[in-house]
C-alpha atoms as a PDB file:
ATOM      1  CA  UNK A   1      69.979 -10.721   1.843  1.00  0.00           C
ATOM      2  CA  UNK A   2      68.320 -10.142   4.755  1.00  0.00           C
ATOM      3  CA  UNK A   3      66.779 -12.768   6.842  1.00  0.00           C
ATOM      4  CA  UNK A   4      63.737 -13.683   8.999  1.00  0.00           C
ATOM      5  CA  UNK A   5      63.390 -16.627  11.084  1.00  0.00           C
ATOM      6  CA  UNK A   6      59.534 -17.511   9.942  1.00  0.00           C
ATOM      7  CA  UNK A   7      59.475 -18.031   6.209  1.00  0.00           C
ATOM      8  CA  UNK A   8      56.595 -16.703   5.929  1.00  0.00           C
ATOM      9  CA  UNK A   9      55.269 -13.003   7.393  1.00  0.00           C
ATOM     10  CA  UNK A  10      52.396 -12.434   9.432  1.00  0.00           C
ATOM     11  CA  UNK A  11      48.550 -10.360   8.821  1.00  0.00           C
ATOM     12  CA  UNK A  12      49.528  -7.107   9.804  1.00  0.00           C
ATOM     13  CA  UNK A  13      53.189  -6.923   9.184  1.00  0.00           C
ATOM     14  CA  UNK A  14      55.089  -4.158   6.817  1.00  0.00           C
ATOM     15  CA  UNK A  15      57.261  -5.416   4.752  1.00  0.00           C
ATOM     16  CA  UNK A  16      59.968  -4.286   2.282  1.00  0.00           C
ATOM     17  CA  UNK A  17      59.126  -5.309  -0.945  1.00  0.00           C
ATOM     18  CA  UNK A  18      60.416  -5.131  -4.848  1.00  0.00           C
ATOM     19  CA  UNK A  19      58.021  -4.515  -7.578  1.00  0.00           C
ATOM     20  CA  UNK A  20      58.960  -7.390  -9.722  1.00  0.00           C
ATOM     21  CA  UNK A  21      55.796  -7.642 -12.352  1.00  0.00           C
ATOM     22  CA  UNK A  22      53.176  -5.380 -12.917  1.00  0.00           C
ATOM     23  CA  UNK A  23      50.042  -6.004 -14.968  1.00  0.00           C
ATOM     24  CA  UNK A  24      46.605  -3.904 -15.223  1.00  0.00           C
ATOM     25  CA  UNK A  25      44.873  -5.619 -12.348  1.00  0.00           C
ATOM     26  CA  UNK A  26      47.800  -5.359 -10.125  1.00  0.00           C
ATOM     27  CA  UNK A  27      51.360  -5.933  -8.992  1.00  0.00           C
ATOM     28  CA  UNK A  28      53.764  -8.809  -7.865  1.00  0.00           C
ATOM     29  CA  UNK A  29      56.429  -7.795  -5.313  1.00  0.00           C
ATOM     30  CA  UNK A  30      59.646  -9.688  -4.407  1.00  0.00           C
ATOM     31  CA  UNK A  31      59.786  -9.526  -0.432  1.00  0.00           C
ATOM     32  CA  UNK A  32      62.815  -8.584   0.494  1.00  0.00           C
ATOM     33  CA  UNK A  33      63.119 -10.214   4.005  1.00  0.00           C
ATOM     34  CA  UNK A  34      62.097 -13.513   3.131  1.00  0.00           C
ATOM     35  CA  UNK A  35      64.092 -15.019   0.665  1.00  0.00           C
ATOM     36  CA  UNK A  36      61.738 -16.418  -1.817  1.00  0.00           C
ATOM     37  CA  UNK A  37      58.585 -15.449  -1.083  1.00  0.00           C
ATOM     38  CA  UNK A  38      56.584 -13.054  -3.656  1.00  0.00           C
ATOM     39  CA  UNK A  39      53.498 -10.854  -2.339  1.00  0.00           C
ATOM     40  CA  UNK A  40      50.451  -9.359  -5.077  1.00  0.00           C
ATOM     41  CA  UNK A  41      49.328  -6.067  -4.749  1.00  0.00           C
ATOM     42  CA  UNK A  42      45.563  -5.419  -6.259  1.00  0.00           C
ATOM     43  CA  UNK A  43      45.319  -2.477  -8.502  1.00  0.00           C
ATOM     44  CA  UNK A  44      42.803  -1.505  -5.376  1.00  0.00           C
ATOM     45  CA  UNK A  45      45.566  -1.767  -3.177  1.00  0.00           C
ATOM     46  CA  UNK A  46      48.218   0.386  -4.879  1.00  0.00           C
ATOM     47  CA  UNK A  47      46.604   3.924  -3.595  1.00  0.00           C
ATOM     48  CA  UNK A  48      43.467   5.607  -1.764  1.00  0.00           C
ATOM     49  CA  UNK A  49      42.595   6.981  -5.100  1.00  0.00           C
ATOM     50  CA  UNK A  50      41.076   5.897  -8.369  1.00  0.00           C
ATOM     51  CA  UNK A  51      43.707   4.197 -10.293  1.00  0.00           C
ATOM     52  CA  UNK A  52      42.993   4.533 -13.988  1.00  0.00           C
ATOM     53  CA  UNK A  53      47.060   3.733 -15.050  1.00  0.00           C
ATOM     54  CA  UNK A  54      48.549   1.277 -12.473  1.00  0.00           C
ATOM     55  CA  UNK A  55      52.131   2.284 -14.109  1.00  0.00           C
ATOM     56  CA  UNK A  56      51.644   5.813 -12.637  1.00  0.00           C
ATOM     57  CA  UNK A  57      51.853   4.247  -8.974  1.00  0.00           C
ATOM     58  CA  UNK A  58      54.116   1.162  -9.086  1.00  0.00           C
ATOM     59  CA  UNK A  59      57.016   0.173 -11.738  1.00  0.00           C
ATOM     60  CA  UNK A  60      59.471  -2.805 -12.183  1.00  0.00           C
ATOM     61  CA  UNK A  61      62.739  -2.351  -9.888  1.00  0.00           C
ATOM     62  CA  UNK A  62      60.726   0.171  -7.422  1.00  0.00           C
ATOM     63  CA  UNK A  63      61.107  -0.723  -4.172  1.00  0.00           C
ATOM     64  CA  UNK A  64      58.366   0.422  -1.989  1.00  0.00           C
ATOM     65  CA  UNK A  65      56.843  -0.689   1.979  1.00  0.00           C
ATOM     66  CA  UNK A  66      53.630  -2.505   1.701  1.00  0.00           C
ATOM     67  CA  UNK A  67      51.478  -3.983   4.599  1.00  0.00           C
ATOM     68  CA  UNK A  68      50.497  -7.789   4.448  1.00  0.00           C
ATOM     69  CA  UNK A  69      46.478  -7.891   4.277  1.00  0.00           C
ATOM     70  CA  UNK A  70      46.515 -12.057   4.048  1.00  0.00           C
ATOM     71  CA  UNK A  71      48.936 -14.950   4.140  1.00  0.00           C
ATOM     72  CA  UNK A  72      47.915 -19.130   2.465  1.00  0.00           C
ATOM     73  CA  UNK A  73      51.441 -20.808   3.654  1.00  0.00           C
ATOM     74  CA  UNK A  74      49.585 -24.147   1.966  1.00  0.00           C
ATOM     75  CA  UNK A  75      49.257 -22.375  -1.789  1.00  0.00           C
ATOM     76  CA  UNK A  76      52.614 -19.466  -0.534  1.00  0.00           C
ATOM     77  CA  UNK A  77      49.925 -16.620  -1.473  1.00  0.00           C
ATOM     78  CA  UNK A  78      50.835 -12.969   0.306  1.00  0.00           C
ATOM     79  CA  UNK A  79      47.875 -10.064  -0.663  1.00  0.00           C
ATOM     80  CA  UNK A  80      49.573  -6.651  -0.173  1.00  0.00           C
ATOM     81  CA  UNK A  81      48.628  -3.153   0.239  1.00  0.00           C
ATOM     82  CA  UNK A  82      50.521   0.044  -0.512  1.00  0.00           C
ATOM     83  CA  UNK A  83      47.798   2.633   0.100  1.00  0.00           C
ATOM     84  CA  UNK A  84      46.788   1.291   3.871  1.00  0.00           C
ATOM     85  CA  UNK A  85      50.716   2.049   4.764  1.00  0.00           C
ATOM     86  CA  UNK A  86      50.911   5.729   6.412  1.00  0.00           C
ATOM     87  CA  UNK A  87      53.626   8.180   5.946  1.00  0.00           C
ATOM     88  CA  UNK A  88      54.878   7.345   9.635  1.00  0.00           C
ATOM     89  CA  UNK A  89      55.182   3.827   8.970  1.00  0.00           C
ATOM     90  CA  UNK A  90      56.675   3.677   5.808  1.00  0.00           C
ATOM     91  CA  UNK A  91      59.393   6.297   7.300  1.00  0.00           C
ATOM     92  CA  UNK A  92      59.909   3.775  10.752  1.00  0.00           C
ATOM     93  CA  UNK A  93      59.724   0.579   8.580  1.00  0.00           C
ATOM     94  CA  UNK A  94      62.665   1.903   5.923  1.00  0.00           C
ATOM     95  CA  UNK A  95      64.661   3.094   9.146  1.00  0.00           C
ATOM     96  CA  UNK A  96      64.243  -0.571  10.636  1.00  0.00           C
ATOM     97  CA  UNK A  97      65.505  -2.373   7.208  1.00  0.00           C
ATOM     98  CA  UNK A  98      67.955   0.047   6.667  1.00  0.00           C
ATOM     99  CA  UNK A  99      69.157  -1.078  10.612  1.00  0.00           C
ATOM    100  CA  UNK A 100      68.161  -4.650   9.473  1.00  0.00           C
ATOM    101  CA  UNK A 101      71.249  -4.452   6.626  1.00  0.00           C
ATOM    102  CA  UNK A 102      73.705  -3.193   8.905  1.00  0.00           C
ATOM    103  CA  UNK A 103      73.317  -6.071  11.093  1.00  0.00           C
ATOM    104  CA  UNK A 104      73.663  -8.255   8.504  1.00  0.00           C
ATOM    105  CA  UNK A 105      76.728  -6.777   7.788  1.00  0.00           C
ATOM    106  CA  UNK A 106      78.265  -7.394  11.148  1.00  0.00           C
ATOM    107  CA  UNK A 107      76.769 -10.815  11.661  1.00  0.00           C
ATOM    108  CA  UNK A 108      78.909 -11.241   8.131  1.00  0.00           C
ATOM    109  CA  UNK A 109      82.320 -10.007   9.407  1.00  0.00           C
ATOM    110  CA  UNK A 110      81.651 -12.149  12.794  1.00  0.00           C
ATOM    111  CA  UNK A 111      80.897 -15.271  10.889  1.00  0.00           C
ATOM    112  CA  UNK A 112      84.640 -14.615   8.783  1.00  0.00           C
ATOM    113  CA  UNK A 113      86.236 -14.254  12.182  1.00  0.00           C
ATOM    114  CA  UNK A 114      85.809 -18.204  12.853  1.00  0.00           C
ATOM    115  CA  UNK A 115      85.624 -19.096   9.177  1.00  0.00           C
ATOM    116  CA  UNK A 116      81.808 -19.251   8.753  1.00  0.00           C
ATOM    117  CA  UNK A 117      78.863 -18.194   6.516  1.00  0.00           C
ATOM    118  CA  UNK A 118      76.394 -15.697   7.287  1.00  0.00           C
ATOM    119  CA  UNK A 119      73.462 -18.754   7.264  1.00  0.00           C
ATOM    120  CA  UNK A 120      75.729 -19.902   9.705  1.00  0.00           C
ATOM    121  CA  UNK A 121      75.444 -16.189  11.650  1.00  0.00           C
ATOM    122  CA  UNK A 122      72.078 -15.886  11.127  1.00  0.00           C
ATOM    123  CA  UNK A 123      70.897 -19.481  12.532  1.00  0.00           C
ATOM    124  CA  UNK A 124      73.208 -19.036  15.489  1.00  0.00           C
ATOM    125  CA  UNK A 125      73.160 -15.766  16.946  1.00  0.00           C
ATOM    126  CA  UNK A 126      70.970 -13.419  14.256  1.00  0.00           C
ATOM    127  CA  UNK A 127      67.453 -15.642  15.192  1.00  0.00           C
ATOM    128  CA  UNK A 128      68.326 -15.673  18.644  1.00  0.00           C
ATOM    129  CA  UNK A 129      68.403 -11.970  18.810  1.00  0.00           C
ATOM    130  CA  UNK A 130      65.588 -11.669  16.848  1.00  0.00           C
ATOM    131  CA  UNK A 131      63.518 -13.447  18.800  1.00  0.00           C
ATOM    132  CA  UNK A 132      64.670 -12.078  22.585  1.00  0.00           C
ATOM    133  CA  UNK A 133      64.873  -8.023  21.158  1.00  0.00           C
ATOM    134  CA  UNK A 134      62.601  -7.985  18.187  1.00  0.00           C
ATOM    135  CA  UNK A 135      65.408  -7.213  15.340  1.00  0.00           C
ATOM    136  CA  UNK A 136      68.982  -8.360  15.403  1.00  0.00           C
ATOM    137  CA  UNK A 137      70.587  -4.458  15.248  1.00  0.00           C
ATOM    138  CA  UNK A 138      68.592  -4.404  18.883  1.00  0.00           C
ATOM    139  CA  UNK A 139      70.172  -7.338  20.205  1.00  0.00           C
ATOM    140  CA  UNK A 140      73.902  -6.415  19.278  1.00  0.00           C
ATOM    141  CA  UNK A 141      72.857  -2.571  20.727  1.00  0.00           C
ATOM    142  CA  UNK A 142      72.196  -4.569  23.858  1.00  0.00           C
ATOM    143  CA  UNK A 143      75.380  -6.511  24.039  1.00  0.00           C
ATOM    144  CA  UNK A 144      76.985  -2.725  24.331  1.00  0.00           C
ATOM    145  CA  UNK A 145      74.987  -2.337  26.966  1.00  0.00           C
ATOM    146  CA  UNK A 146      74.334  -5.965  29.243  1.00  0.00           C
ATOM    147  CA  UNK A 147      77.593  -7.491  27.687  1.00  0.00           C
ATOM    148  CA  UNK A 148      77.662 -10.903  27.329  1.00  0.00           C
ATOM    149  CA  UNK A 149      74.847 -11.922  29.402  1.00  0.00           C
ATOM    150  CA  UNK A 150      72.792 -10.546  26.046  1.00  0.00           C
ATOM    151  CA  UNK A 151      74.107 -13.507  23.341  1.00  0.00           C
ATOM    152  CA  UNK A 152      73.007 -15.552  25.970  1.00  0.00           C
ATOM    153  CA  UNK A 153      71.947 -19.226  24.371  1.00  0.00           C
ATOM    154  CA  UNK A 154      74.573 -18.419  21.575  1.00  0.00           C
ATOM    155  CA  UNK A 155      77.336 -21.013  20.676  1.00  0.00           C
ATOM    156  CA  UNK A 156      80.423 -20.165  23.100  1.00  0.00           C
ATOM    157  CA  UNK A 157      82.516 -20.151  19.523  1.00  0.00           C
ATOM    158  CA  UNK A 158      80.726 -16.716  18.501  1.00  0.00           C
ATOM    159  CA  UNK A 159      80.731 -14.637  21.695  1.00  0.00           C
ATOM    160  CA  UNK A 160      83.810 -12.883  21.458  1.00  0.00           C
ATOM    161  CA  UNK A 161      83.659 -12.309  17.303  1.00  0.00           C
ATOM    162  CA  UNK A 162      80.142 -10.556  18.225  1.00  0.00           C
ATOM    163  CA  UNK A 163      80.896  -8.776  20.928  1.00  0.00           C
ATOM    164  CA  UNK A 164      84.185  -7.473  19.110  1.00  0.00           C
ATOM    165  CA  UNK A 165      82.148  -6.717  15.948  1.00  0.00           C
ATOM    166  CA  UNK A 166      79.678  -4.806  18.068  1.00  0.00           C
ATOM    167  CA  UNK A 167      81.677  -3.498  19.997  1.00  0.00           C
ATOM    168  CA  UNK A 168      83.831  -1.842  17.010  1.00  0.00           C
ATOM    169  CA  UNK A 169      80.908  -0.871  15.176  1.00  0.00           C
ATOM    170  CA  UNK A 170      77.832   0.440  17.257  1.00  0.00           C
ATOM    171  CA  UNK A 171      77.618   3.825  18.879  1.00  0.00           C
ATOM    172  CA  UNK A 172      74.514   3.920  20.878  1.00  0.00           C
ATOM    173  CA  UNK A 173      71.941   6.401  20.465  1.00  0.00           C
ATOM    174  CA  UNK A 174      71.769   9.474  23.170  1.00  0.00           C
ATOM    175  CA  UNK A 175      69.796  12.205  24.214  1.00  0.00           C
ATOM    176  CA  UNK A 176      71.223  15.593  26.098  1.00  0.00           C
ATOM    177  CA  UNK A 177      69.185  17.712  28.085  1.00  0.00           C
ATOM    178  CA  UNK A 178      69.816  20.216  30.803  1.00  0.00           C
ATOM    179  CA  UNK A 179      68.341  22.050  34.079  1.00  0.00           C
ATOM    180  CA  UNK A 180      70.088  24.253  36.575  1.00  0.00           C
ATOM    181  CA  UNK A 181      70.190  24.591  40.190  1.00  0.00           C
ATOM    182  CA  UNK A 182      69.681  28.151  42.218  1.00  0.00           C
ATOM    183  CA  UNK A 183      72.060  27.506  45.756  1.00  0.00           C
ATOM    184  CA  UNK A 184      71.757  30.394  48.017  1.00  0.00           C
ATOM    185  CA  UNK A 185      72.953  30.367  51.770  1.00  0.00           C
ATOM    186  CA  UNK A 186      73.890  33.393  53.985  1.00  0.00           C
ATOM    187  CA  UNK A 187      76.683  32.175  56.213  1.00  0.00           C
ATOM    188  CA  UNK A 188      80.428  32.251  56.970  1.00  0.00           C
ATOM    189  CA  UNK A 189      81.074  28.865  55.254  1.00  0.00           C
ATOM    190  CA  UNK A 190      77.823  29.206  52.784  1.00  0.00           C
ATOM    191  CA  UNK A 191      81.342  28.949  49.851  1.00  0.00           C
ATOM    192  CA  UNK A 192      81.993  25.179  51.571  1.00  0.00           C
ATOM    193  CA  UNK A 193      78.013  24.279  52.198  1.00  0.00           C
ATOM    194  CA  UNK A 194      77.438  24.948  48.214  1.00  0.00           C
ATOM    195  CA  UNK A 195      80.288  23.114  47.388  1.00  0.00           C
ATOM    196  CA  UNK A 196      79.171  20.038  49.475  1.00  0.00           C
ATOM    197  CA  UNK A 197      75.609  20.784  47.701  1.00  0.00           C
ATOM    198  CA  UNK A 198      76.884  20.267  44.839  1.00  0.00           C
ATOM    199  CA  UNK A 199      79.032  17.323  45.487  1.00  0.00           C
ATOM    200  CA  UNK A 200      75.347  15.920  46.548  1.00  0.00           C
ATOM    201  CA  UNK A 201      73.793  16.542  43.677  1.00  0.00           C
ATOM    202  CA  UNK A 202      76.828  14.590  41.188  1.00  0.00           C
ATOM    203  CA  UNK A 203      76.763  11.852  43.910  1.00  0.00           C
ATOM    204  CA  UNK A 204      73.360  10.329  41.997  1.00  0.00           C
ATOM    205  CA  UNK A 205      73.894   6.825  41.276  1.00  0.00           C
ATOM    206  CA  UNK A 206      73.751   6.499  37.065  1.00  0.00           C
ATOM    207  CA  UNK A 207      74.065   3.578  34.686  1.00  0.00           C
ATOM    208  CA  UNK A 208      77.482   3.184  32.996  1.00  0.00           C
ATOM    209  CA  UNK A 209      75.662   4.953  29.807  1.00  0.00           C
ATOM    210  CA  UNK A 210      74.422   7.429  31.948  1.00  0.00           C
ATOM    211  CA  UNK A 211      76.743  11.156  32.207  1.00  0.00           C
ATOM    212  CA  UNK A 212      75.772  13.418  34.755  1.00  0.00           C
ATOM    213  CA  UNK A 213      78.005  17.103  34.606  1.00  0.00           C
ATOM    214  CA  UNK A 214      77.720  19.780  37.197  1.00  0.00           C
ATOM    215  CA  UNK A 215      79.394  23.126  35.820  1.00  0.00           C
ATOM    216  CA  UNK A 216      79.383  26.807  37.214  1.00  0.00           C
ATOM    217  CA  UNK A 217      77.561  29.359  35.228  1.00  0.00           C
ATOM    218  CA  UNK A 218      77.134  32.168  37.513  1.00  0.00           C
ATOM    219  CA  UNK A 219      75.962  32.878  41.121  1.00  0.00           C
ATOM    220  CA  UNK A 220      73.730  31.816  42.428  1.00  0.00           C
ATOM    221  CA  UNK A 221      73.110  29.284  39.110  1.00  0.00           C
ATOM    222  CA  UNK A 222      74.797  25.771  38.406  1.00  0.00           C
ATOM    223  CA  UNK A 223      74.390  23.799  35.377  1.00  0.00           C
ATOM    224  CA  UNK A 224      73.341  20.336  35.178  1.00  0.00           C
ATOM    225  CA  UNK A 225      73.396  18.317  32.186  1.00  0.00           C
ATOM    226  CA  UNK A 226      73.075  14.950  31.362  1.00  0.00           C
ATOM    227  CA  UNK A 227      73.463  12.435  28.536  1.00  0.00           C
ATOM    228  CA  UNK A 228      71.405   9.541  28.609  1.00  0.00           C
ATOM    229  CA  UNK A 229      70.250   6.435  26.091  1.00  0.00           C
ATOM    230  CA  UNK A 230      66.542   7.904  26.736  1.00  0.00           C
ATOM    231  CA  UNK A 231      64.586  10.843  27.963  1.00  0.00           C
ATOM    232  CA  UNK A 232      62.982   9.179  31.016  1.00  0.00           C
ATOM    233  CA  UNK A 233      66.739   7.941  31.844  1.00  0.00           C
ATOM    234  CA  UNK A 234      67.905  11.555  31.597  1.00  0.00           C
ATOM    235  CA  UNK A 235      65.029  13.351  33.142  1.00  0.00           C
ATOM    236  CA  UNK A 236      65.213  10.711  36.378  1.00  0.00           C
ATOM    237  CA  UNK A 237      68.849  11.348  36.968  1.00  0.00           C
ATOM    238  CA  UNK A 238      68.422  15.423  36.241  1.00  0.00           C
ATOM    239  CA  UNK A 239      66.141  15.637  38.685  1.00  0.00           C
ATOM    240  CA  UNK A 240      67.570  13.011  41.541  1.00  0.00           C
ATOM    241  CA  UNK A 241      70.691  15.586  41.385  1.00  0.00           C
ATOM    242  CA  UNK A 242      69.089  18.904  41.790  1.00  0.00           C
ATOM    243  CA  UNK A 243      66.930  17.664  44.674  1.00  0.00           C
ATOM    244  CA  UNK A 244      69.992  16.989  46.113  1.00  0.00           C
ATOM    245  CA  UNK A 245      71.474  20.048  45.621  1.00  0.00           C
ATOM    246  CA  UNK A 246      68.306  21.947  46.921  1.00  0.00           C
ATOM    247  CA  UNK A 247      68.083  19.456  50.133  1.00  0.00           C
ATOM    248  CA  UNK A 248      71.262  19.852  51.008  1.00  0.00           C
ATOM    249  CA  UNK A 249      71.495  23.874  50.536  1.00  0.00           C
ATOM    250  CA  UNK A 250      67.875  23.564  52.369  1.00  0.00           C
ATOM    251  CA  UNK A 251      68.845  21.762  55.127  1.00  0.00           C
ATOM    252  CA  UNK A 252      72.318  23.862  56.222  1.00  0.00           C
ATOM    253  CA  UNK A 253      70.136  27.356  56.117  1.00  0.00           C
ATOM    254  CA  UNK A 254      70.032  28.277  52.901  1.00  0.00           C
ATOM    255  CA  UNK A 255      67.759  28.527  50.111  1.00  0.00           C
ATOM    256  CA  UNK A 256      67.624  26.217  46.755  1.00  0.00           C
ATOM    257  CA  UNK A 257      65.426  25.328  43.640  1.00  0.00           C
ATOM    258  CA  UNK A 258      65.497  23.407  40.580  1.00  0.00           C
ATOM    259  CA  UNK A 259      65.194  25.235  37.102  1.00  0.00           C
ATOM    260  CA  UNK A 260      64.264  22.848  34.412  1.00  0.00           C
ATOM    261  CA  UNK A 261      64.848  25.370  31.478  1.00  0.00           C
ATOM    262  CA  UNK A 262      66.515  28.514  31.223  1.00  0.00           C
ATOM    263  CA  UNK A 263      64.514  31.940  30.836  1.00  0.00           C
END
């Protein structure tokens, strides 16, 4: 099962929880996280409406994302709430667990690369993550991105099964987007000086997981497009190459402008 370094959850937190019990002043739910640990969900808690049948809400087996109103560590009592969980939460918080699983998964087929358990993956590497990104699946993203500078504190014995696992397994989410650039220059060599404006513009300096593409579309209008890990990424780099472009053009005679989106 998934794991969390604290045992215990804090105020505040959404959690994934099994309905495990229910009774007619409320519910007990199995949290899924943290191994061993049971939450209770007052029949006031289970929706924003009156609830005259709690079995029309909640059943045995459902699983369901509830939001931690109070935690006793000294008596291991969790109150939970259902109905103070929006719509946008519950979707973000199922995405995360669902992420959550799949790094579990990979910690497990790193740990049978060196012959260990997944405790052993999860105490070594999986907390460490967890604690320097926020959620394991964030920490192995990184390694695709800083290497092995990201496992740093890990045992040396688990680098290179991670960063293979990772490696093999992650794709890194990406956004696209695309401007254009209007070059227009009235000389003899105005051919060469757009050529040279243009060899400006895909001269921008990008991250590794940044792709910057200059194509021809038609005169006086170039495409540029860019794939990026993140909008402000992309957007920085789009616009770093046309004012190149459009400096350049500007600067030899000619005219130049930037076109975010096409009309």
């Amino acid at each position: 099962m998934v794991r969390k370094k604290d045992p215990y959850p804090t105020e505040g937190d959404l959690v994934i929880s099994t309905i495990s019990k229910v009774s007619g002043h409320g519910a007990f739910a199995r949290l899924d996280e943290y191994e061993g640990k049971d939450g209770f969900i007052h029949i006031s808690e289970v929706a924003s409406i009156w609830v005259k049948n709690i079995r029309d809400y909640v059943r045995e087996g459902q699983k369901t994302v509830a939001k931690v109103l109070s935690v006793d560590r000294a008596r291991g009592h969790i109150d939970l709430s259902v109905r103070r969980v929006g719509d946008t939460q519950r979707t973000n918080k199922t995405q995360e667990w669902k992420r959550e699983q799949k790094a579990e998964k990979l910690l497990e087929r790193a740990a049978a690369e060196i012959g260990k358990t997944v405790d052993d993956a999860y105490k070594d590497v999986g907390f460490i993550l967890e604690e320097r990104y926020g959620e394991v699946y964030t920490g192995l993203e990184e390694i695709i991105i800083e290497g092995k500078s990201a496992l740093e504190g890990v045992p040396e014995e688990w680098i290179e099964p991670v960063v293979k696992v990772a490696g093999e397994n992650i794709v890194l989410p990406t956004v696209e987007i695309e401007g254009f650039v209007e070059l227009q220059i009235k000389s003899g060599d105005g051919v060469l000086k757009i050529k040279e404006a243009l060899k400006e513009a895909q001269s921008v300096t990008t991250d590794q997981d940044v792709k910057l593409e200059i194509s021809y579309l038609s005169p006086p209008r170039y495409r540029v497009h860019v794939t990026a890990p993140d909008y402000k990424s992309a957007e920085d780099v789009i616009r770093q190459s046309a004012e190149k472009a459009v400096e350049y053009i500007i600067a030899h005679g000619g005219e130049g402008r930037f076109i975010r989106d096409a009309k």
